[in-house]
C-alpha atoms as a PDB file:
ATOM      1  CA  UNK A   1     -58.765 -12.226   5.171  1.00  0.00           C
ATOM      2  CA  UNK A   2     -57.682 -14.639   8.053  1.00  0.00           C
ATOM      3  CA  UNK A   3     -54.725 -13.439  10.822  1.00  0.00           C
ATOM      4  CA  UNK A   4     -52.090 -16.339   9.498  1.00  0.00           C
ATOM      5  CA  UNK A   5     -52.754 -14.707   5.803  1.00  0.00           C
ATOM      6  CA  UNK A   6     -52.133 -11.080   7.199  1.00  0.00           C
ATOM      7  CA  UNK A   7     -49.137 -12.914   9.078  1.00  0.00           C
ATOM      8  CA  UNK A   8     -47.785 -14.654   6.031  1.00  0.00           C
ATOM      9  CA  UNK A   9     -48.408 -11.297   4.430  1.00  0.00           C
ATOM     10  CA  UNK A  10     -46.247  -9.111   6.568  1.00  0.00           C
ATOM     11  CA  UNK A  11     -43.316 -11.476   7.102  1.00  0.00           C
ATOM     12  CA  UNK A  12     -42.963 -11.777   2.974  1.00  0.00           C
ATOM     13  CA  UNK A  13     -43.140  -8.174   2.859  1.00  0.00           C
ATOM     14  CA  UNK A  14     -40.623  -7.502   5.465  1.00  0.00           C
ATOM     15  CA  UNK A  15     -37.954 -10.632   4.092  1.00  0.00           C
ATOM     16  CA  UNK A  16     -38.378  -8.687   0.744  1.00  0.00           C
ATOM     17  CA  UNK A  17     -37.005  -5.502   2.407  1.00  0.00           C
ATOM     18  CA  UNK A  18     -34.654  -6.758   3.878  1.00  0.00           C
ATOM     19  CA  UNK A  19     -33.594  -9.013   0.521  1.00  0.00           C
ATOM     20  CA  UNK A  20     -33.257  -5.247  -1.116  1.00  0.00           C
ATOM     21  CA  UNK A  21     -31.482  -3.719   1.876  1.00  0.00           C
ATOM     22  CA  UNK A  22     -28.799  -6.967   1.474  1.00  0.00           C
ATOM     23  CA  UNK A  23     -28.532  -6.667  -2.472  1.00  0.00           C
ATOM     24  CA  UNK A  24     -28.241  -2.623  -1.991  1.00  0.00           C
ATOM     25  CA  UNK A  25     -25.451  -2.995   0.498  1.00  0.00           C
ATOM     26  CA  UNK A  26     -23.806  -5.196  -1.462  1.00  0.00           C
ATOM     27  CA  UNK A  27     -23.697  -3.569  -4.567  1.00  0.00           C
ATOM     28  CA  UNK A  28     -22.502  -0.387  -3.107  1.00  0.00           C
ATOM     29  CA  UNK A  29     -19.858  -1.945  -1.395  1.00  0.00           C
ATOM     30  CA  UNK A  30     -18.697  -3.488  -4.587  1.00  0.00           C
ATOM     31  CA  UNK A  31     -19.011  -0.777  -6.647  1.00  0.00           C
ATOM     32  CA  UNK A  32     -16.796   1.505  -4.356  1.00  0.00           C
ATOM     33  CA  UNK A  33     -13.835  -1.571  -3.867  1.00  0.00           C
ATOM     34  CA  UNK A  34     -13.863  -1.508  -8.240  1.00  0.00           C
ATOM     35  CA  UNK A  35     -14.105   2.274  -8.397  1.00  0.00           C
ATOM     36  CA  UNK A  36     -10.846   2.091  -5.509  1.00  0.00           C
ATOM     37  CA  UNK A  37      -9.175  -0.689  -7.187  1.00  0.00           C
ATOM     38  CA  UNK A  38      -8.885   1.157 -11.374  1.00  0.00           C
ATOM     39  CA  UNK A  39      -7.764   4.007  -9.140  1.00  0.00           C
ATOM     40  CA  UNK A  40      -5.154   2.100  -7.824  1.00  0.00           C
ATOM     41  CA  UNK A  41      -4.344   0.754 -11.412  1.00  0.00           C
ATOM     42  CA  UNK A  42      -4.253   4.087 -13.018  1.00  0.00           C
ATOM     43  CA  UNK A  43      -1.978   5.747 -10.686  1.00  0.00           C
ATOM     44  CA  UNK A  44       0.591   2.848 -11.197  1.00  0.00           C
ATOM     45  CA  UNK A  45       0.487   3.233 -14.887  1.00  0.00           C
ATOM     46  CA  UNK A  46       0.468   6.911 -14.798  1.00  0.00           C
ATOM     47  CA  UNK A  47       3.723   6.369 -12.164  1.00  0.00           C
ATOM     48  CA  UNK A  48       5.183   3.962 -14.140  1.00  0.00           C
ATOM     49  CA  UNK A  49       4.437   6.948 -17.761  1.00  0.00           C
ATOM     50  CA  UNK A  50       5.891   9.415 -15.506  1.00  0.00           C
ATOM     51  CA  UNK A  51       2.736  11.108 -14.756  1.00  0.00           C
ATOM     52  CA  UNK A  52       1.623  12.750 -12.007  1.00  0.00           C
ATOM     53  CA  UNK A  53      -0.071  10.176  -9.920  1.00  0.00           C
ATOM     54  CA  UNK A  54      -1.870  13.222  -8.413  1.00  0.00           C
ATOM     55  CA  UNK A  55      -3.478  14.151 -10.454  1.00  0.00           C
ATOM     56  CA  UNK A  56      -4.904  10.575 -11.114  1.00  0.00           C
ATOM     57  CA  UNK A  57      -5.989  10.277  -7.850  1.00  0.00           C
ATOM     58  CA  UNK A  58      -7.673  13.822  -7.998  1.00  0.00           C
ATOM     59  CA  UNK A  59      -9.305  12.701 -10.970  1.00  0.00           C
ATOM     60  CA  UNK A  60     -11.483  10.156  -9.257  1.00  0.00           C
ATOM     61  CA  UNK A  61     -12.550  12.342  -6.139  1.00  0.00           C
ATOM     62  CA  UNK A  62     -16.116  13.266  -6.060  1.00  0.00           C
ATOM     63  CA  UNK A  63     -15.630  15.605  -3.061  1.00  0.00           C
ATOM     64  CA  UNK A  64     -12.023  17.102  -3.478  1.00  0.00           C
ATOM     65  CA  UNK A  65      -9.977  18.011  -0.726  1.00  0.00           C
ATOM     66  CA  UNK A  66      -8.259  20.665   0.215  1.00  0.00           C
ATOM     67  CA  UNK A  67      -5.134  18.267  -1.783  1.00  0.00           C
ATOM     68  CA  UNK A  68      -6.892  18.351  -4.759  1.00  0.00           C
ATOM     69  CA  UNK A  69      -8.241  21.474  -4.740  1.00  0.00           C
ATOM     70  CA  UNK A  70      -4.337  23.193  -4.022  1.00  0.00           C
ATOM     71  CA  UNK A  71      -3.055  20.563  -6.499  1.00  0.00           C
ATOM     72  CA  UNK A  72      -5.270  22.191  -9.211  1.00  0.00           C
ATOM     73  CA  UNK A  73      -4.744  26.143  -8.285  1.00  0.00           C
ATOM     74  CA  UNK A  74      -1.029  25.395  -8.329  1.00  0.00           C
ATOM     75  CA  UNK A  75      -0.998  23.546 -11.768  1.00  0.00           C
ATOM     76  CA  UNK A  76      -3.169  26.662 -13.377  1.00  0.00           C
END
């Protein structure tokens, strides 16, 4: 194997990471702004039902807070 193949080798390697870092980031990012944005939807339709937007909003945290968590020993 010659040094330009190794060469050629390590740049497509390393613009292949870094094509999977990009798409990674960007999905994530996407994913959370969708995730934020039906929260924001459901809260206005459980406002506008006369729901507790509460406990909408508790409804989509992965890590509750010390909110959610008193929201939920109050409400038992």
């Amino acid at each position: 194997m010659s040094e330009s193949t190794k060469n050629f080798d390590l740049i497509t390697v390393v613009v292949c990471l870094a094509i999977v870092i990009v798409a990674m980031i960007a999905g994530i990012t996407v994913y959370n702004m969708n995730d934020r944005n039906n929260m924001a939807k459901n809260i206005e339709a459980a406002i506008a039902k006369g729901m507790d937007p509460l406990a909408v909003k508790c409804s989509y945290e992965t890590h509750p807070g010390a909110i959610c968590i008193t929201y939920a020993a109050v409400r038992k």
